[in-house]
PDB file of N, CA and C in Angstrom:
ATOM      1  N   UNK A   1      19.876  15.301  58.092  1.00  0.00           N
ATOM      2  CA  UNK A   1      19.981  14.014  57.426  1.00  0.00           C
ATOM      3  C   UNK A   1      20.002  14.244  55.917  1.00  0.00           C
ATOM      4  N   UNK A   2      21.043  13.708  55.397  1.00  0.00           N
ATOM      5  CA  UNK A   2      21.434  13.629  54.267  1.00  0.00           C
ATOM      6  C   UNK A   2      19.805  12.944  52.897  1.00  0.00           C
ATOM      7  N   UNK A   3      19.673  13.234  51.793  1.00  0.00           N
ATOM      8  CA  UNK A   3      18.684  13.122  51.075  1.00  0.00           C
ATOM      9  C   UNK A   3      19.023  11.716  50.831  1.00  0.00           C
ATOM     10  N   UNK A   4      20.324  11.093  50.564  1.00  0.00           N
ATOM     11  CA  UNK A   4      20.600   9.888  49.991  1.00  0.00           C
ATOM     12  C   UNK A   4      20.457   9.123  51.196  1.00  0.00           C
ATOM     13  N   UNK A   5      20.370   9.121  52.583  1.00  0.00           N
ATOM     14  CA  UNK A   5      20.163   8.737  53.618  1.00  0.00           C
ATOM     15  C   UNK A   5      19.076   8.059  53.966  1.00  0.00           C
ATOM     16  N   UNK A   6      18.244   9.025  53.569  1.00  0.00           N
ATOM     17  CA  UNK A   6      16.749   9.225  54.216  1.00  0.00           C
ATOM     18  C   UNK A   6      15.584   8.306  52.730  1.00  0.00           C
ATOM     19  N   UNK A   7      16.390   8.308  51.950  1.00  0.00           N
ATOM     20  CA  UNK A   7      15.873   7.632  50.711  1.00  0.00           C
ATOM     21  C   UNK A   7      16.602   5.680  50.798  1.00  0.00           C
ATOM     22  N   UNK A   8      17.831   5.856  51.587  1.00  0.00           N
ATOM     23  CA  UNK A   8      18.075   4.699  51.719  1.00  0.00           C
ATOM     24  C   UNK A   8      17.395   3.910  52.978  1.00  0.00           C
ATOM     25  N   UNK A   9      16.805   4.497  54.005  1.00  0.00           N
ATOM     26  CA  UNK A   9      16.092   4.043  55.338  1.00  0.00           C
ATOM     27  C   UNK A   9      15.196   3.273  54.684  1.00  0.00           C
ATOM     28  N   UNK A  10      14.060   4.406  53.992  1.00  0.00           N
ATOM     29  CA  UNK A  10      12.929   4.354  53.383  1.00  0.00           C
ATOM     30  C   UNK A  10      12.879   2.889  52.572  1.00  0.00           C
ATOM     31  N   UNK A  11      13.760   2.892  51.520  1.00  0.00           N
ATOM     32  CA  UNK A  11      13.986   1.688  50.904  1.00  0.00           C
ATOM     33  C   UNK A  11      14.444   0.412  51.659  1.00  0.00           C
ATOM     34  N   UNK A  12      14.974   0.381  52.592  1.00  0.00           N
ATOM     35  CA  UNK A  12      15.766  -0.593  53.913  1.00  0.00           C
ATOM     36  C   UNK A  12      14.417  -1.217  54.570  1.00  0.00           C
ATOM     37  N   UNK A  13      13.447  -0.473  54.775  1.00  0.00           N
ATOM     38  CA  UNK A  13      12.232  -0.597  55.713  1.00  0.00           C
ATOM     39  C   UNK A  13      11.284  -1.373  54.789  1.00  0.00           C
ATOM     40  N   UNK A  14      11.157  -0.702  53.532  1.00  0.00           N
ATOM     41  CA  UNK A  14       9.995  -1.511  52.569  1.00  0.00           C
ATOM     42  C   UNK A  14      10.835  -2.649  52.625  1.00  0.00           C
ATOM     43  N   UNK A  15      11.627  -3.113  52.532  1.00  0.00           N
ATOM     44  CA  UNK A  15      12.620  -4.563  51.936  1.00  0.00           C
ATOM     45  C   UNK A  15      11.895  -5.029  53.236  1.00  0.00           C
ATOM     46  N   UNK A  16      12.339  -4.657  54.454  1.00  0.00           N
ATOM     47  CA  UNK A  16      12.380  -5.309  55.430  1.00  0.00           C
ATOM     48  C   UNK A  16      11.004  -5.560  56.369  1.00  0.00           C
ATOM     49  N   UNK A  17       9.998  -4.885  55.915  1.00  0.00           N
ATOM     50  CA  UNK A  17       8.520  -4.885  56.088  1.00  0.00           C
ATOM     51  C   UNK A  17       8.039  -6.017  55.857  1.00  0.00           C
ATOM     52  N   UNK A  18       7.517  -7.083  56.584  1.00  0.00           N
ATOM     53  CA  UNK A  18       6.699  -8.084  56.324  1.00  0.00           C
ATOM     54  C   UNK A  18       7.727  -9.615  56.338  1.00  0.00           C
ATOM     55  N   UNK A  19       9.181  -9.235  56.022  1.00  0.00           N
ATOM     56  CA  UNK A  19       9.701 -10.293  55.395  1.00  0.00           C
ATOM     57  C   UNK A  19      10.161 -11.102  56.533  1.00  0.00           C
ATOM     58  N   UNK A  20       9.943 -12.353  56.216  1.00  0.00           N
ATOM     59  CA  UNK A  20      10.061 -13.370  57.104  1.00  0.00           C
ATOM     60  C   UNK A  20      11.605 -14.527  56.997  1.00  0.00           C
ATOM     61  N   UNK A  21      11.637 -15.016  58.282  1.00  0.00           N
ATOM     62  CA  UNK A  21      13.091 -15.883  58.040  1.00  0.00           C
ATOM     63  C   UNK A  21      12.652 -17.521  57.553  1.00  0.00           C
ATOM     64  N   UNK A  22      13.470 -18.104  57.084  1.00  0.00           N
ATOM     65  CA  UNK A  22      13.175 -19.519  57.027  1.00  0.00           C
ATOM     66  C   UNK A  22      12.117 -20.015  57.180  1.00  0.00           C
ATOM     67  N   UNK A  23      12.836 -19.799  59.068  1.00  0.00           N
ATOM     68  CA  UNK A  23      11.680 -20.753  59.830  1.00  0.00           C
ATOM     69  C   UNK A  23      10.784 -19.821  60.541  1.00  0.00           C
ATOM     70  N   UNK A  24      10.268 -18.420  59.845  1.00  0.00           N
ATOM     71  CA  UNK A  24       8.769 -18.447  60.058  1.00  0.00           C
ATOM     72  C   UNK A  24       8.652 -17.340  61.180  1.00  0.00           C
ATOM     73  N   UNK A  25       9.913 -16.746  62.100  1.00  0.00           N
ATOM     74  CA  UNK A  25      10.068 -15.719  62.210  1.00  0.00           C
ATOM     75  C   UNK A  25      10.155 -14.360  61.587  1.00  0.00           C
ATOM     76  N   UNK A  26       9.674 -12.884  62.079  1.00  0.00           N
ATOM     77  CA  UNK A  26       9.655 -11.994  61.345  1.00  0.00           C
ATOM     78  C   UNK A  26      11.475 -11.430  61.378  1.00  0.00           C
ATOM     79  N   UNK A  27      11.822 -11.023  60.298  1.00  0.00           N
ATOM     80  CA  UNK A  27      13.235 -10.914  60.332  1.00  0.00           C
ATOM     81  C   UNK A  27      13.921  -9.478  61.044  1.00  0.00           C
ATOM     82  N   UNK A  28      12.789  -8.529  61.283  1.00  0.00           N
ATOM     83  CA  UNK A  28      12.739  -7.584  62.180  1.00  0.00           C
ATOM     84  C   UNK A  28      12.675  -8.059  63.727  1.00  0.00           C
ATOM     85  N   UNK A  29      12.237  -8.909  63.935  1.00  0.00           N
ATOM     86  CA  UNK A  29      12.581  -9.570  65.239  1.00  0.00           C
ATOM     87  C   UNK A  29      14.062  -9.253  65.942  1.00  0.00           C
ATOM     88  N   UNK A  30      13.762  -8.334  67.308  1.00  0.00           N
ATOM     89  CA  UNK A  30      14.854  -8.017  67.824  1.00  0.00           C
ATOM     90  C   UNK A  30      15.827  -9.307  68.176  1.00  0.00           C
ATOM     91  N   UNK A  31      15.866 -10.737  68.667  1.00  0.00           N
ATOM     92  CA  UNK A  31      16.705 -11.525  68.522  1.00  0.00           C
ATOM     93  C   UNK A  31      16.901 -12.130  67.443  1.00  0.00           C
ATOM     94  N   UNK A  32      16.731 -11.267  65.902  1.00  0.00           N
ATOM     95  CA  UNK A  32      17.494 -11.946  64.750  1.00  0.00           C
ATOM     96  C   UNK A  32      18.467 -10.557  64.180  1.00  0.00           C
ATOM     97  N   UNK A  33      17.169  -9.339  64.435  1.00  0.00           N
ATOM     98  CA  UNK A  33      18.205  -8.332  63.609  1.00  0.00           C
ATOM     99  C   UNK A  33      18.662  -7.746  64.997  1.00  0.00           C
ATOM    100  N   UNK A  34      20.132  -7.524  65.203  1.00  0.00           N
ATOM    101  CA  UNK A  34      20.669  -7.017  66.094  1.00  0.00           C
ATOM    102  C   UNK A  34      21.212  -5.573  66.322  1.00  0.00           C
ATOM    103  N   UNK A  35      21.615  -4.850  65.092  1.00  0.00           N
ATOM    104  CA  UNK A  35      21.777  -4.042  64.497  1.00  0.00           C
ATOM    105  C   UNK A  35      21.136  -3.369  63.234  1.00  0.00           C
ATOM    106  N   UNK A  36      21.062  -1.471  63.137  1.00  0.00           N
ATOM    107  CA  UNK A  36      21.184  -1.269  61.449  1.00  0.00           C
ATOM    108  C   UNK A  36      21.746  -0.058  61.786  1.00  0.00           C
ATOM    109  N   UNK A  37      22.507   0.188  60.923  1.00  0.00           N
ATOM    110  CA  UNK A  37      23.107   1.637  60.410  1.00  0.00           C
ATOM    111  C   UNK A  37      23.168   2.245  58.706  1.00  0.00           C
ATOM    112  N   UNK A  38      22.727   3.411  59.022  1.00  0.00           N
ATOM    113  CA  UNK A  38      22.656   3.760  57.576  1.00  0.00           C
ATOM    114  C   UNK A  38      23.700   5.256  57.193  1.00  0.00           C
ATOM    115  N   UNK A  39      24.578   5.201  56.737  1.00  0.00           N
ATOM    116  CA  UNK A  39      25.026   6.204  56.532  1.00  0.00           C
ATOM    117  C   UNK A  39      24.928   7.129  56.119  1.00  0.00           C
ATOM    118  N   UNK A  40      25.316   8.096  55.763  1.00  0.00           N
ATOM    119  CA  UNK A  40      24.761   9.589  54.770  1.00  0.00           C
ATOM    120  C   UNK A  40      25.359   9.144  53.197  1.00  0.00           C
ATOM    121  N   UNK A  41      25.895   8.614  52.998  1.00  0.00           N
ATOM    122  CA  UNK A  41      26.050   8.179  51.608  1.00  0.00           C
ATOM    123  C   UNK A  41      25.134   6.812  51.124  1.00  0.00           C
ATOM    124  N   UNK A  42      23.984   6.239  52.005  1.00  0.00           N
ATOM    125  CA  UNK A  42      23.191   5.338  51.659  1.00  0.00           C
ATOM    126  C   UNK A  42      24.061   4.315  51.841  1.00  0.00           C
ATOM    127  N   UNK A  43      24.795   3.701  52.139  1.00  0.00           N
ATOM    128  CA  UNK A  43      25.874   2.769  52.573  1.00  0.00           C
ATOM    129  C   UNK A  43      24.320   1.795  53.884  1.00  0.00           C
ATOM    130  N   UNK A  44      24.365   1.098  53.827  1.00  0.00           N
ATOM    131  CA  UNK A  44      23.528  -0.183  54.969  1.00  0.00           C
ATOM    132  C   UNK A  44      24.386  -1.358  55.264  1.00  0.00           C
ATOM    133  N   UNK A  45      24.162  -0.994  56.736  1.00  0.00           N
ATOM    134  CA  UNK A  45      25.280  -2.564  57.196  1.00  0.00           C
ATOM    135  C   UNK A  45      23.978  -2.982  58.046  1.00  0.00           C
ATOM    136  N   UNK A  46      23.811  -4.467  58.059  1.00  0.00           N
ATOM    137  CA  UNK A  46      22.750  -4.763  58.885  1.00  0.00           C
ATOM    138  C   UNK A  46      23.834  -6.436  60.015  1.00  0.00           C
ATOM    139  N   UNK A  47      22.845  -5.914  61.598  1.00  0.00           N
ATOM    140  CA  UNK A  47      23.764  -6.869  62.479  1.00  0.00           C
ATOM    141  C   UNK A  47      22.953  -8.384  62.328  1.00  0.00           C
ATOM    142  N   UNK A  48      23.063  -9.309  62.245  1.00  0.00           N
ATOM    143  CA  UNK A  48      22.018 -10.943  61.891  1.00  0.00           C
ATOM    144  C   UNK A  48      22.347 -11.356  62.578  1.00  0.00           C
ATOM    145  N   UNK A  49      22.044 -12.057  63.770  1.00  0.00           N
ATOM    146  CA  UNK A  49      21.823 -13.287  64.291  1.00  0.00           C
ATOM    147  C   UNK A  49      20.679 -14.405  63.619  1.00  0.00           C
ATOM    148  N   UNK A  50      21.647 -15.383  63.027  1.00  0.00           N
ATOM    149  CA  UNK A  50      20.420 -16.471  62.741  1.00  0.00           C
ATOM    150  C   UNK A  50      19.832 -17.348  63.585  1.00  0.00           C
ATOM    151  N   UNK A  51      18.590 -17.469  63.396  1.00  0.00           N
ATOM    152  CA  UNK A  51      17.876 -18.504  64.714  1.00  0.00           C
ATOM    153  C   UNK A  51      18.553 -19.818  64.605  1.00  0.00           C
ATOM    154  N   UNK A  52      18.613 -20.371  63.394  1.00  0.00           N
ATOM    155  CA  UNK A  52      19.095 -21.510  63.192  1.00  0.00           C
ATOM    156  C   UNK A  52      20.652 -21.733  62.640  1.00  0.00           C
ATOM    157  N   UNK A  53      22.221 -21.398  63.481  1.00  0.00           N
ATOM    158  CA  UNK A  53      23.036 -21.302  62.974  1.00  0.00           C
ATOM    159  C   UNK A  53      23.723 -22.451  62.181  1.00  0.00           C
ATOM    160  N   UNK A  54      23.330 -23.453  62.019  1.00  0.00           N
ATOM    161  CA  UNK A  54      23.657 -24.780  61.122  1.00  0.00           C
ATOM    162  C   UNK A  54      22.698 -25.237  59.978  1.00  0.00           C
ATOM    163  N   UNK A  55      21.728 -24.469  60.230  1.00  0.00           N
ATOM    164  CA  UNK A  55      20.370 -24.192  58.734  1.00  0.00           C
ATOM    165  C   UNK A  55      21.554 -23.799  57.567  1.00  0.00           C
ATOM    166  N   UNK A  56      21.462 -24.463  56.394  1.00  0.00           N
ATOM    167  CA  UNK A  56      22.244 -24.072  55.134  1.00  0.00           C
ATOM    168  C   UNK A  56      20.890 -22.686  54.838  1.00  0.00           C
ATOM    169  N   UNK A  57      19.312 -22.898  54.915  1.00  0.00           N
ATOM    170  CA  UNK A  57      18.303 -22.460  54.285  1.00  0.00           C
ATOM    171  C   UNK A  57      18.428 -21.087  54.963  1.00  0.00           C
ATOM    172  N   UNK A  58      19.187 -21.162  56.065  1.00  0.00           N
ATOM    173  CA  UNK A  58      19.319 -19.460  56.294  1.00  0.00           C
ATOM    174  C   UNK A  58      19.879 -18.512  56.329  1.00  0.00           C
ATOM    175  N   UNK A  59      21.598 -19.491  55.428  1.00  0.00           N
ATOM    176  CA  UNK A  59      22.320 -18.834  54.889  1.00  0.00           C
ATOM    177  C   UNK A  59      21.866 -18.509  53.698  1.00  0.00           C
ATOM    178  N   UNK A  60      21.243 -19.045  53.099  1.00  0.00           N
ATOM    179  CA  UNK A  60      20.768 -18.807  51.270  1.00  0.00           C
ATOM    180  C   UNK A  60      19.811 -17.609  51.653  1.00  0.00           C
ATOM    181  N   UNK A  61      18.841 -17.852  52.553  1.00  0.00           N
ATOM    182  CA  UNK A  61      17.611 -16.395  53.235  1.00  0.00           C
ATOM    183  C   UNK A  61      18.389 -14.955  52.851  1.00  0.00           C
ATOM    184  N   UNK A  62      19.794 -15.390  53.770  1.00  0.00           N
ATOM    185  CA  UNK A  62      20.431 -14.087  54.069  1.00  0.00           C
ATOM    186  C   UNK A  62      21.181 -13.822  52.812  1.00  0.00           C
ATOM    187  N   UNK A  63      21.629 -13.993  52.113  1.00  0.00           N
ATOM    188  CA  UNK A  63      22.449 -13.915  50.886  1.00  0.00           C
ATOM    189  C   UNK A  63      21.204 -13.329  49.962  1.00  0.00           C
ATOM    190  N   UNK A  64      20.059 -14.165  49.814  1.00  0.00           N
ATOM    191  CA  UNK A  64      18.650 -13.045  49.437  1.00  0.00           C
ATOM    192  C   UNK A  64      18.492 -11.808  49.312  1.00  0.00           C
ATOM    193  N   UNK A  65      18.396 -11.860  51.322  1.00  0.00           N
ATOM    194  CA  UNK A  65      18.324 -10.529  51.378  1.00  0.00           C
ATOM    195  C   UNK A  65      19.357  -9.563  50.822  1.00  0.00           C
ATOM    196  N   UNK A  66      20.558  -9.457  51.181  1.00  0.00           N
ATOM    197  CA  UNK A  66      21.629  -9.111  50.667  1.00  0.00           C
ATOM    198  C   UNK A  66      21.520  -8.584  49.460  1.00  0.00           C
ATOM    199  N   UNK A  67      20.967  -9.309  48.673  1.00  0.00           N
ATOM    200  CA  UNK A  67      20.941  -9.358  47.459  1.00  0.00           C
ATOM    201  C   UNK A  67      19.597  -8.612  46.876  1.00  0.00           C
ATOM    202  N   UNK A  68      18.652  -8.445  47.333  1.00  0.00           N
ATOM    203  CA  UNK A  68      17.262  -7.647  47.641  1.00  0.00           C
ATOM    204  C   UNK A  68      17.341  -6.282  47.517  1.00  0.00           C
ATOM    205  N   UNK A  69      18.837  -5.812  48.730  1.00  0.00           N
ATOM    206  CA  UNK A  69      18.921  -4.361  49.126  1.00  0.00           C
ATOM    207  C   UNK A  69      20.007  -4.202  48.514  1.00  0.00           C
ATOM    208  N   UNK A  70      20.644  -4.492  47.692  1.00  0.00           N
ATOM    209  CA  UNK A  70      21.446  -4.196  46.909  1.00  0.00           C
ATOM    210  C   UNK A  70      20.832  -4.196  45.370  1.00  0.00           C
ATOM    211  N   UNK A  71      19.625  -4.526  45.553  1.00  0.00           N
ATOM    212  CA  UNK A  71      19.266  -3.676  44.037  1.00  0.00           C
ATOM    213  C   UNK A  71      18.244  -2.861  43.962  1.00  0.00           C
ATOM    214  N   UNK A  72      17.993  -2.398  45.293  1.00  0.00           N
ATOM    215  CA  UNK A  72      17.543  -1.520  45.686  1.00  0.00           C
ATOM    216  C   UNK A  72      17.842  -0.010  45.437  1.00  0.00           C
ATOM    217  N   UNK A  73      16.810   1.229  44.599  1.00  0.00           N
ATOM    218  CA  UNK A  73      17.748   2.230  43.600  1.00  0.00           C
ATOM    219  C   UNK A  73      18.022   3.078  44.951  1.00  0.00           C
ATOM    220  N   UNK A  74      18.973   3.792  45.265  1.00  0.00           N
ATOM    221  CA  UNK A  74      18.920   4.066  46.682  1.00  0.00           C
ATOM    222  C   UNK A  74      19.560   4.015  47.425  1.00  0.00           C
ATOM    223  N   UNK A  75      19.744   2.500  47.609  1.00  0.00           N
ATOM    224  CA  UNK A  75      20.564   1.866  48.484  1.00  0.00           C
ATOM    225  C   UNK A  75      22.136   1.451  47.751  1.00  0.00           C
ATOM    226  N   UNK A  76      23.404   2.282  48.118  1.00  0.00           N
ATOM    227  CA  UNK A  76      24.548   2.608  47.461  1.00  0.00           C
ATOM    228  C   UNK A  76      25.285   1.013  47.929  1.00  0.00           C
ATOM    229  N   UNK A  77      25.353   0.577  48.983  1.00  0.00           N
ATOM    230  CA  UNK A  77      25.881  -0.952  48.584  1.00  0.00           C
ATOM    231  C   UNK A  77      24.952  -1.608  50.352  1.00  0.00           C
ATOM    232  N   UNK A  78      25.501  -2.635  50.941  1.00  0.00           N
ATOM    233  CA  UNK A  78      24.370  -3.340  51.541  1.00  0.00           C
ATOM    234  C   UNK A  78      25.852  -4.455  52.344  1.00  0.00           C
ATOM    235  N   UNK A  79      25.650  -4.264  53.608  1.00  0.00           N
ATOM    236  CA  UNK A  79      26.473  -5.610  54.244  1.00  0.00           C
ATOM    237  C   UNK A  79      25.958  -6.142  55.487  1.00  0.00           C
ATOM    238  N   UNK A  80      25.765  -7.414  55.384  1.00  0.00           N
ATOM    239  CA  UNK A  80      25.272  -8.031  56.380  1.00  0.00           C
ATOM    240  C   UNK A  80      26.608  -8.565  57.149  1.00  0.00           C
ATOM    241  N   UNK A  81      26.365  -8.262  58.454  1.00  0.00           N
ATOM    242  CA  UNK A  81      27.344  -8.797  59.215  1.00  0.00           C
ATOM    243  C   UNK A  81      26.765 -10.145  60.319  1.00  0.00           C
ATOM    244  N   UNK A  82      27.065 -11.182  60.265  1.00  0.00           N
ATOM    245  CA  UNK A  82      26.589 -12.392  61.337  1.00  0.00           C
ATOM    246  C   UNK A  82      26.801 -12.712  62.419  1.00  0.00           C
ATOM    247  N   UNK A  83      26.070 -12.515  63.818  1.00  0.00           N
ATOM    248  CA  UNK A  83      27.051 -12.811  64.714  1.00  0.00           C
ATOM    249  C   UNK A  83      25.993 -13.168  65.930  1.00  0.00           C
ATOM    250  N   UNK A  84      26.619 -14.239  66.691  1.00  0.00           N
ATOM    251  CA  UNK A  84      26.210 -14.365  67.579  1.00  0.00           C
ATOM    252  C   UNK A  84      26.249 -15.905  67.482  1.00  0.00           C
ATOM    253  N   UNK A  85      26.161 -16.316  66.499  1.00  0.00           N
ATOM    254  CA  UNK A  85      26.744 -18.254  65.987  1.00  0.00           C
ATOM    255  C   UNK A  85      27.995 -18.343  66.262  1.00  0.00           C
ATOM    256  N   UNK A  86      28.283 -19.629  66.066  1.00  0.00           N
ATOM    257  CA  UNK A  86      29.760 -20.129  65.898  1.00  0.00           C
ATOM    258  C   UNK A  86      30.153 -20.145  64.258  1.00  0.00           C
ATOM    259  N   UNK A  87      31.657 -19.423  64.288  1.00  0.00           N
ATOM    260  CA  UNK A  87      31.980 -19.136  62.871  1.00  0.00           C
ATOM    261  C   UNK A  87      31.197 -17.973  62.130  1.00  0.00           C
ATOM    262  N   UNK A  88      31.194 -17.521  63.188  1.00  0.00           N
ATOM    263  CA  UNK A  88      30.321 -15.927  62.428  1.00  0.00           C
ATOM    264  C   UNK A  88      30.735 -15.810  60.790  1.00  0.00           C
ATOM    265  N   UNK A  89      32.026 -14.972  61.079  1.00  0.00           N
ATOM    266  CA  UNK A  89      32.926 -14.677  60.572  1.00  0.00           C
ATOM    267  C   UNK A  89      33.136 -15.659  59.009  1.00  0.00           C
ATOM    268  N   UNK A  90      32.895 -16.883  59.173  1.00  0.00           N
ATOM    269  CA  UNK A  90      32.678 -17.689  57.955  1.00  0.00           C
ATOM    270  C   UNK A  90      31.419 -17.349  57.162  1.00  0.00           C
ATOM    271  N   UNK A  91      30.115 -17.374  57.846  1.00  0.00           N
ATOM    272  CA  UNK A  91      28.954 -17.191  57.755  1.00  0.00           C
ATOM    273  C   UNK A  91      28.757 -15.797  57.100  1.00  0.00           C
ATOM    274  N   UNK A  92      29.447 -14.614  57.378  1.00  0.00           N
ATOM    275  CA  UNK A  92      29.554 -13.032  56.750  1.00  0.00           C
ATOM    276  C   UNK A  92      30.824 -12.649  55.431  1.00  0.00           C
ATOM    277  N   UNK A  93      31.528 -13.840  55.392  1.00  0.00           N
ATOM    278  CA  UNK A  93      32.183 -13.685  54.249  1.00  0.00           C
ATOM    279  C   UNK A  93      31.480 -14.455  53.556  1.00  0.00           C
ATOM    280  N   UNK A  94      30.240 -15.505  53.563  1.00  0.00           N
ATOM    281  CA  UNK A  94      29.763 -16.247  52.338  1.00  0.00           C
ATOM    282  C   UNK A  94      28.778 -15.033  51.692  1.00  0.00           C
ATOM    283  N   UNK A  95      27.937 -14.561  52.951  1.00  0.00           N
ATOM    284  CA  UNK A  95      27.065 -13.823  52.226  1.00  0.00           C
ATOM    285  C   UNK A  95      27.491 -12.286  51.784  1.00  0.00           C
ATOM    286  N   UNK A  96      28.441 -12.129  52.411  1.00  0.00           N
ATOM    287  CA  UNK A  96      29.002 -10.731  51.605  1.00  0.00           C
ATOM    288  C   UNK A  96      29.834 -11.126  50.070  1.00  0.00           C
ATOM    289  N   UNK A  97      30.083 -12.184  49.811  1.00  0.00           N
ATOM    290  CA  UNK A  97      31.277 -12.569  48.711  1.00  0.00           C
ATOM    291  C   UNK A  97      30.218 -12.073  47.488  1.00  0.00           C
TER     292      UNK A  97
END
């Protein structure tokens, strides 16, 4: 395992330690985070299912986060992908834009 790898997990895990969704779920919760992959160049794509897919408050959550692990020193860029709602695909181009 790559050094920039293993420094980007590390940093992925503190972000994601403790932090909670909206509505009060832990966001490590296997039916919200569905996915993670971390590459050897520190690259993070993370899989989201939101509990609440018509919540505006958990699109703004996720755009947060997004935004959290991307200024994270470490972590080389950060994409959340959405799925499991209707209009995924709308929902992962707001918070990736």
């Amino acid at each position: 395992m790559s050094k920039a790898k293993e420094l980007a997990q590390r940093k992925l895990a503190r972000v994601l330690r403790g932090r909670k969704e909206p509505h009060g779920k832990s966001i490590t919760d296997e039916g919200i985070l569905r996915g993670v992959d971390v590459d050897e160049s520190g690259i993070v794509q993370l899989w989201i299912q939101p509990t609440h897919p018509h919540c505006p408050c958990c699109l703004d959550d996720l755009i947060r986060l997004r935004n959290a692990l991307n200024d994270q020193n470490g972590i080389l860029a950060c994409h959340l992908e959405v799925v499991g709602i209707p209009h995924s695909e709308r929902w992962t181009a707001a918070v990736n834009e």
